[in-house]
Protein backbone atom coordinates (compact mmCIF):
# COMPACT_ATOMS: atom_id res chain seq x y z
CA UNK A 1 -4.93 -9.86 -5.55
CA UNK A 2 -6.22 -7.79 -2.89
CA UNK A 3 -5.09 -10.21 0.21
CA UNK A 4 -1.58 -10.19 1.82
CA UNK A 5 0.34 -12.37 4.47
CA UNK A 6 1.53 -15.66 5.07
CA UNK A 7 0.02 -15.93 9.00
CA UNK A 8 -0.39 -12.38 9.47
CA UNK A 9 -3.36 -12.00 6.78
CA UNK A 10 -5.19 -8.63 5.44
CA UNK A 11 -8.19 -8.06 3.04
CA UNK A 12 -8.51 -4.84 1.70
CA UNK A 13 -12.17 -3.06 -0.05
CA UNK A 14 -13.33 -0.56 -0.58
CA UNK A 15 -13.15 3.06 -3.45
CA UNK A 16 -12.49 6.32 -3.04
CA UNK A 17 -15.80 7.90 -3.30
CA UNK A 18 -17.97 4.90 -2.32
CA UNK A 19 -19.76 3.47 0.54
CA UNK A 20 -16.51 3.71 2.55
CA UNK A 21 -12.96 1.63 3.13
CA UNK A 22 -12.26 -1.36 4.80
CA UNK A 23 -10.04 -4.29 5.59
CA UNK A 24 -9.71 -7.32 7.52
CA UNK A 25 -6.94 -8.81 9.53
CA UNK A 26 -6.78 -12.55 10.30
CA UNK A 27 -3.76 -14.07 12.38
CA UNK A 28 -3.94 -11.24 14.71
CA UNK A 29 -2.86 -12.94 17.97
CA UNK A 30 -5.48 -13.00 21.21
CA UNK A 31 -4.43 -10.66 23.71
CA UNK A 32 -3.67 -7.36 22.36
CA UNK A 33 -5.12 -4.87 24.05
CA UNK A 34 -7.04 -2.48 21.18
CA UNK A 35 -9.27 0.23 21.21
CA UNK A 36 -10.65 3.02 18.28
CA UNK A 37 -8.74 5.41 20.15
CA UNK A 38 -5.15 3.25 19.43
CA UNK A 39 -5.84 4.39 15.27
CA UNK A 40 -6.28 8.22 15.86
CA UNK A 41 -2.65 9.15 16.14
CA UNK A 42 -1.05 7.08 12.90
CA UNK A 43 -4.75 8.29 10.96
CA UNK A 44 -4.14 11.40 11.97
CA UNK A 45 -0.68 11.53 10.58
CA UNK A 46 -1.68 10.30 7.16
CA UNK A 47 -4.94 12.98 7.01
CA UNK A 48 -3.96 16.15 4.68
CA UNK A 49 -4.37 19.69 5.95
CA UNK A 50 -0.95 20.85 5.86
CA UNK A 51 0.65 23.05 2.48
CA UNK A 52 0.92 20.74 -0.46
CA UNK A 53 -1.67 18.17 0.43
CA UNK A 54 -5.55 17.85 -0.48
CA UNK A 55 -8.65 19.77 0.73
CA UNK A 56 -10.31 17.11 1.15
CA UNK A 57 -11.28 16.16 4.80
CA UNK A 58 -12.25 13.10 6.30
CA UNK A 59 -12.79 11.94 9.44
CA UNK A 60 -11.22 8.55 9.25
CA UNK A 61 -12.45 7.08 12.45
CA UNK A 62 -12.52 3.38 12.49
CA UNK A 63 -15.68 1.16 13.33
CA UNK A 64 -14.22 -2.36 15.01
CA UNK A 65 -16.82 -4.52 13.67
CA UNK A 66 -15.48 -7.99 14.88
CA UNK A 67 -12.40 -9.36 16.58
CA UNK A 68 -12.12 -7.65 19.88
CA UNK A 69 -13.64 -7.63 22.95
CA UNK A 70 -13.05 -6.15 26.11
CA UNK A 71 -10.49 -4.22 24.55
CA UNK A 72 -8.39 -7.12 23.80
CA UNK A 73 -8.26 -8.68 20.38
CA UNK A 74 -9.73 -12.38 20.35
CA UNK A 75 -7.61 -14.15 18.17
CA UNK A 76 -10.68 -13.82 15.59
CA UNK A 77 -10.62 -11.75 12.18
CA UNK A 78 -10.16 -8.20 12.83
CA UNK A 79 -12.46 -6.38 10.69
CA UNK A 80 -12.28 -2.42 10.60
CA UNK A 81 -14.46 -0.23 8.04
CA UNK A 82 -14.02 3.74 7.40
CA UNK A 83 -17.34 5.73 6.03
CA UNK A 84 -16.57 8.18 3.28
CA UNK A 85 -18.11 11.33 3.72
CA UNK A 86 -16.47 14.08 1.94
CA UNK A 87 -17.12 12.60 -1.37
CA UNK A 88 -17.62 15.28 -4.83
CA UNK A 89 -18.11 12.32 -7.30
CA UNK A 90 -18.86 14.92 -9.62
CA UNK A 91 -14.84 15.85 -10.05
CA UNK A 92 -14.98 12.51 -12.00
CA UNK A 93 -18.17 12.67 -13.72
CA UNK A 94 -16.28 13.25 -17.56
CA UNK A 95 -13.00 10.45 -16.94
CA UNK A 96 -14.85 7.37 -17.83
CA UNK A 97 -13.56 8.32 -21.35
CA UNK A 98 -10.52 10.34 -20.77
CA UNK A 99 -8.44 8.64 -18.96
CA UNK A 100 -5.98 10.44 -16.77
CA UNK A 101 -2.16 10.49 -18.02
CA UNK A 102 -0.10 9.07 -15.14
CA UNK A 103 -3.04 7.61 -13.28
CA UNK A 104 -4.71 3.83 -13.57
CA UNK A 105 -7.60 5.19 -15.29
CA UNK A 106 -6.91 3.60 -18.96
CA UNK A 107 -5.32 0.23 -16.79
CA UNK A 108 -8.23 -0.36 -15.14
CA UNK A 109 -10.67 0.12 -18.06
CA UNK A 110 -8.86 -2.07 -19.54
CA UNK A 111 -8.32 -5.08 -16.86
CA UNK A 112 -12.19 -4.86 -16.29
CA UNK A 113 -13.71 -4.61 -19.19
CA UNK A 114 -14.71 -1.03 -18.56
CA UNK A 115 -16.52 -1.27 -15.21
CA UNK A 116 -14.03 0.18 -12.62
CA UNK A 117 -15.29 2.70 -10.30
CA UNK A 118 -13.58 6.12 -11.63
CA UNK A 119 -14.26 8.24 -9.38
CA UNK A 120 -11.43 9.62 -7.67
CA UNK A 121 -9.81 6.67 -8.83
CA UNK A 122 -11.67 4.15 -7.22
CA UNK A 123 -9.75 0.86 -5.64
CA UNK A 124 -7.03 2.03 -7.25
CA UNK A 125 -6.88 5.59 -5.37
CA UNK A 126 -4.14 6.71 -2.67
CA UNK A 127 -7.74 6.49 -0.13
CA UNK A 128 -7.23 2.92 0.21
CA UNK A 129 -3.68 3.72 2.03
CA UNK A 130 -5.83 4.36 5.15
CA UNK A 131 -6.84 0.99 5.27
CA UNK A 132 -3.18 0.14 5.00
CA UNK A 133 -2.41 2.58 7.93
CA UNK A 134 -4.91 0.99 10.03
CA UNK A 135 -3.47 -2.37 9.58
CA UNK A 136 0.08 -0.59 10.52
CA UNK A 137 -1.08 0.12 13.64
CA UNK A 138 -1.96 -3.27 14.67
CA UNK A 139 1.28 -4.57 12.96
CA UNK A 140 3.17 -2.41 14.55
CA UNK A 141 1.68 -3.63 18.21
CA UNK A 142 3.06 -7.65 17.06
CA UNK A 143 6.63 -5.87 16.49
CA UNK A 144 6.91 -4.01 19.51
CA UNK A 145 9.31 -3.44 20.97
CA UNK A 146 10.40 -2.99 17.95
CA UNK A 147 10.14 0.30 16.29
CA UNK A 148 9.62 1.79 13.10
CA UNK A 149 10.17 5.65 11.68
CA UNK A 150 9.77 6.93 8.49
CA UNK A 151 10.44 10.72 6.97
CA UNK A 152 10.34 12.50 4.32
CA UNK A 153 14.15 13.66 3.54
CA UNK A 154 13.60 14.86 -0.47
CA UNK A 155 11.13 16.91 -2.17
CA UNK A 156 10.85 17.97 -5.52
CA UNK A 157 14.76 17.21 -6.00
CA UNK A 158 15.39 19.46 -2.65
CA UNK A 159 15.97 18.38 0.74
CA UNK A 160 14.48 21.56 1.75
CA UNK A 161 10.65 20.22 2.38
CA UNK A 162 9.07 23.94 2.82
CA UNK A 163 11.15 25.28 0.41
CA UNK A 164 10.25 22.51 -2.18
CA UNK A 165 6.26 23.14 -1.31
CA UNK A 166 6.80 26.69 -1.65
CA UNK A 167 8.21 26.73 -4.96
CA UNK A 168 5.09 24.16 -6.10
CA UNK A 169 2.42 25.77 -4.34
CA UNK A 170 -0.03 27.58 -6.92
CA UNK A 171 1.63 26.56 -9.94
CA UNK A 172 -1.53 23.83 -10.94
CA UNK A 173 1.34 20.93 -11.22
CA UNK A 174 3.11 18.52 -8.38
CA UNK A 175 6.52 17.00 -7.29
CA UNK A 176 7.35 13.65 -5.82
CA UNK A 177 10.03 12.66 -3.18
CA UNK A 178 11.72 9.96 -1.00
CA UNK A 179 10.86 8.75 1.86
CA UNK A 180 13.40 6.37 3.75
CA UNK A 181 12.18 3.97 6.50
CA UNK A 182 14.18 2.72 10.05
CA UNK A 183 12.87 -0.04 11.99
CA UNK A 184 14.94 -1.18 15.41
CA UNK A 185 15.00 -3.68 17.13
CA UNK A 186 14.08 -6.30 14.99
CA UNK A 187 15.49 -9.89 16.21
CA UNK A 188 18.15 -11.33 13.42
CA UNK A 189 16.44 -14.19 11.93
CA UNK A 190 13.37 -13.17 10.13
CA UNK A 191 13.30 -13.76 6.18
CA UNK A 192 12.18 -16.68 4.04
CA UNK A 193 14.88 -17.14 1.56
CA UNK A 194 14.58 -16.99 -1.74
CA UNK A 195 11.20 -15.58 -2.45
CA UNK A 196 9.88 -14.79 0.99
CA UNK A 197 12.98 -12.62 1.53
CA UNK A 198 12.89 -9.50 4.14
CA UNK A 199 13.50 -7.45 1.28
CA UNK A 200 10.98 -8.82 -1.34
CA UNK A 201 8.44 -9.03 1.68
CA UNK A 202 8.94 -5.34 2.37
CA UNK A 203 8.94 -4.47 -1.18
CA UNK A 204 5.88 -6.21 -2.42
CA UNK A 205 3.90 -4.21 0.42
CA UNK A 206 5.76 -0.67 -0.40
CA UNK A 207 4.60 -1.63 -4.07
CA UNK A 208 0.87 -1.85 -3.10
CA UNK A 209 1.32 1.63 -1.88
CA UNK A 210 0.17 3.92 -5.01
CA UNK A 211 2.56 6.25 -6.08
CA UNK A 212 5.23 4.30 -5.38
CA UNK A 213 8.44 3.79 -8.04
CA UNK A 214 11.62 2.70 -6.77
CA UNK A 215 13.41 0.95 -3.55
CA UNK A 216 16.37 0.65 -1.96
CA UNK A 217 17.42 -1.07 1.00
CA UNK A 218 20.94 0.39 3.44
CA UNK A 219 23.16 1.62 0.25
CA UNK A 220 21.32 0.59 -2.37
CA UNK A 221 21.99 1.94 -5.73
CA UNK A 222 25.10 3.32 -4.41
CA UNK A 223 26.63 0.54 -3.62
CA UNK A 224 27.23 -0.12 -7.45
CA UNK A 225 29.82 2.36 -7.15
CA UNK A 226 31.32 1.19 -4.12
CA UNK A 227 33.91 -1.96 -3.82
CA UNK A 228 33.61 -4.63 -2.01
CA UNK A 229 35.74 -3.08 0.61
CA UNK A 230 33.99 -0.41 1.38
CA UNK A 231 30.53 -2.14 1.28
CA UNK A 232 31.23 -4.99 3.62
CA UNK A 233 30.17 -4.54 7.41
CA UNK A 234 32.77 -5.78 9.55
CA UNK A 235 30.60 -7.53 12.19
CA UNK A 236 32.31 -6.26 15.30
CA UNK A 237 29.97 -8.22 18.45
CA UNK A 238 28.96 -11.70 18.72
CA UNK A 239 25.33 -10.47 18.54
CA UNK A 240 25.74 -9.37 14.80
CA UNK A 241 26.37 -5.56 15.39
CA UNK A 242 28.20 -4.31 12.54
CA UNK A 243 30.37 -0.94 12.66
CA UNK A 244 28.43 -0.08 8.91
CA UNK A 245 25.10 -0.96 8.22
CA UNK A 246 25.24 -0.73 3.77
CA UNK A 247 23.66 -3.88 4.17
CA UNK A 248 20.72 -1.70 5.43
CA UNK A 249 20.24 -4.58 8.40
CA UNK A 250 19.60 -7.74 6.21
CA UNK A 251 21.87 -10.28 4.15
CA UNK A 252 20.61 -13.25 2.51
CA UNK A 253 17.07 -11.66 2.49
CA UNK A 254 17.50 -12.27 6.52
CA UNK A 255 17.31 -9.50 9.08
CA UNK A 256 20.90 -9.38 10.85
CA UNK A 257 19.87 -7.57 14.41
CA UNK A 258 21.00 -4.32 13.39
CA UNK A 259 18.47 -1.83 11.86
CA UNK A 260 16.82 -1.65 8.91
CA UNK A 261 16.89 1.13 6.63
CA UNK A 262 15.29 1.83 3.41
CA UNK A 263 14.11 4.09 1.58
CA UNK A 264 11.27 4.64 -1.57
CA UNK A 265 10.41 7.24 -4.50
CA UNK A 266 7.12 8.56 -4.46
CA UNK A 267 6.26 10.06 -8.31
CA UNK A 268 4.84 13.14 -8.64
CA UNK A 269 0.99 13.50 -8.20
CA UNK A 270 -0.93 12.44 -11.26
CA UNK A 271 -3.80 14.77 -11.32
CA UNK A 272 -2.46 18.01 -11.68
CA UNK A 273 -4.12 21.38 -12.54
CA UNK A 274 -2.13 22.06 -15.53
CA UNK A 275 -3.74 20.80 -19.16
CA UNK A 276 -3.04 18.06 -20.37
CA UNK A 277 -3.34 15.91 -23.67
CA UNK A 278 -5.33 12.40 -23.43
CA UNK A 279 -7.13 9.97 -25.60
CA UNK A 280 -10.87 9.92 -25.81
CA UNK A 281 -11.56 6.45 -25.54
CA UNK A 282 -15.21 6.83 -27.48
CA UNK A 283 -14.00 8.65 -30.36
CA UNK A 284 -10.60 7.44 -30.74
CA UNK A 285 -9.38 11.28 -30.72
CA UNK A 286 -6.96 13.12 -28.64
CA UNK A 287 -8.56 15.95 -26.42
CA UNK A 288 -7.49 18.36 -23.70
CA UNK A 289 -7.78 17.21 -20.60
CA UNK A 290 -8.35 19.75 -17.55
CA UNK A 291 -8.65 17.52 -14.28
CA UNK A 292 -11.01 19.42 -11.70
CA UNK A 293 -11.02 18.13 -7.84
CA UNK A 294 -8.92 17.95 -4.89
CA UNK A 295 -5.42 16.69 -4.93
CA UNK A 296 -2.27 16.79 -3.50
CA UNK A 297 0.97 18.66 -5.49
CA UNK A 298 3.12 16.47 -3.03
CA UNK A 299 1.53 13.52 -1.88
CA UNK A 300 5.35 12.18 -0.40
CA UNK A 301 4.03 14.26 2.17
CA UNK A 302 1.49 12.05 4.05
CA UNK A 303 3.64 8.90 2.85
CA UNK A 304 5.81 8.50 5.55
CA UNK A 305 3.15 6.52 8.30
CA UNK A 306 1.78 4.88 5.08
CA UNK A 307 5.52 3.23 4.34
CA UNK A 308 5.38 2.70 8.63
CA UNK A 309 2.67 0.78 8.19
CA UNK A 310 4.19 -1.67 5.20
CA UNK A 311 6.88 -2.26 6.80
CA UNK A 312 5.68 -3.06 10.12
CA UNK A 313 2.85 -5.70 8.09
CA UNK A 314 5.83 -7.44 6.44
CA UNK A 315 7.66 -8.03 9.52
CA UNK A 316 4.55 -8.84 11.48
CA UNK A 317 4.08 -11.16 9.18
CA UNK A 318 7.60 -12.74 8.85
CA UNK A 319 8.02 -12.24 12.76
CA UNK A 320 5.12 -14.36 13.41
CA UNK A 321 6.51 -17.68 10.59
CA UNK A 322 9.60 -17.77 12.77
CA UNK A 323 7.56 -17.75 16.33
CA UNK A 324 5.95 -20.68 14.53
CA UNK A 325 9.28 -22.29 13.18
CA UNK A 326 10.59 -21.83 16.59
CA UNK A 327 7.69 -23.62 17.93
CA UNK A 328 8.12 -26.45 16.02
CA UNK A 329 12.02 -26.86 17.44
């Protein structure tokens, strides 16, 4: 539901134009040293203000309301809340019966009965990522030395970013993109074969990001055009280096010491200026729809520290089972 993690645990709350977002961490380990000011960087990354990317500003600084002290985390939950401020639930005032085409308006009518928060999408809104980026940074503190890096390398079918922005900017509609992911220096080892696997880890959490359609992990679809001769890595050290890395750093759903790579599609932005045609759910009739608001026309652009931030959670999580397994040796 809205809870993740074997050891490594997180809660997430919270809707786009309420009270605020929040999420707790349990399994965080005692000792970390951990202060507001460790968030601002990675929340700053995921804020929009560049071309392409929302008006809407917030200023996403996190309250630590349990699980540190002295600037060192305790061992206790973690739990860290975000006030909204910059809400205009008035953008949202006509959806509860015209559901947006693309978006989880008519889904979540539908799974509750009709009470769902619509405004600005509610639980179900890209907002919620910043929880998700917050959790990244304390994930990514369990990893270390370990690193992870994501960018965007496609817009709008163009590897040209500005170009891609350019050509999208003012026109009332959006474009998606792909974002691919590297983390190094991840031990070999981690991956709980079959259904804990590195890769369905990974993928469940780049799944809970919204927007979110596809994955693919070193070749990935491209290796169904390849033979097996020119997708096998010829392991070339003792410590599992390979001299190819199509296996994008994991076989058997278990990381192999060399670096992981993959790589997501992000769908186009679902509120778009542009009209569009929807059902009214109180008459039965199809209408116009003309969605009012602030949203991105590419919001691949502030996905890269939100895909950072999965991934580093599912190998927190999957680093800290075989700490424990090793324990138990």
């Amino acid at each position: 539901m809205n809870t993740f993690g074997t050891l490594f645990r997180l809660s997430i709350f919270g809707e786009s134009h309420g009270t605020g977002i929040g999420i707790v961490l349990d399994g965080v380990p005692p000792g970390i040293p951990l202060t507001a000011r460790d968030f601002i960087h990675d929340l700053n990354r995921r804020k929009p203000g560049t071309a392409g990317t929302t008006s809407r500003s917030e200023p996403d600084r996190p309250q630590l309301l349990s699980g540190t002290y002295q600037a060192l985390t305790t061992g206790a939950p973690l739990a860290l809340f975000f006030v909204n401020t910059n809400t205009r639930p008035s953008d949202y005032a006509g959806l509860h019966a015209t559901p947006r085409p693309g978006h989880a308006d008519y889904t979540a009518w539908v799974k509750y009965a009709g009470f769902a928060d619509p405004r600005g999408g509610g639980h179900f809104s890209g907002r919620l990522t910043l929880a998700l980026v917050a959790a990244g940074v304390v994930a990514k503190k369990i990893i270390s030395p370990a690193t992870v890096k994501a960018n965007l390398i496609e817009a709008g079918g163009l590897q040209d970013i500005d170009r891609a922005i350019e050509q999208i900017k003012g026109t009332g509609d959006s474009i998606g993109g792909i974002v691919e992911c590297k983390l190094e220096g991840l031990p070999a080892g981690l991956g709980e074969p079959f259904f804990e696997s590195a890769e369905s880890t990974v993928s469940r959490l780049a799944f809970s990001i919204p927007a979110i359609k596809g994955i693919e992990f070193g070749s990935g679809f491209a290796a169904a055009r390849m033979k097996g001769s020119e997708h096998n890595d010829a392991i070339i050290s003792p410590d599992g280096t390979t001299s190819t890395n199509h296996a994008g750093g994991i076989n058997g759903g278990i990381t192999n010491g060399n670096a992981v790579i993959f790589r997501v599609a992000v769908k186009p932005t679902s509120s778009i200026g542009l009209p569009q045609q929807t059902i009214n759910l109180e008459s039965g009739n199809m209408q116009e729809l003309t969605i009012t608001g602030r949203h991105d026309a590419c919001i691949a652009l502030r996905i890269p520290v939100v895909l950072e931030a999965a991934a580093a959670i599912a190998f927190a999580d999957l680093l800290l089972i075989r700490r424990s397994q090793l324990n138990q040796q």
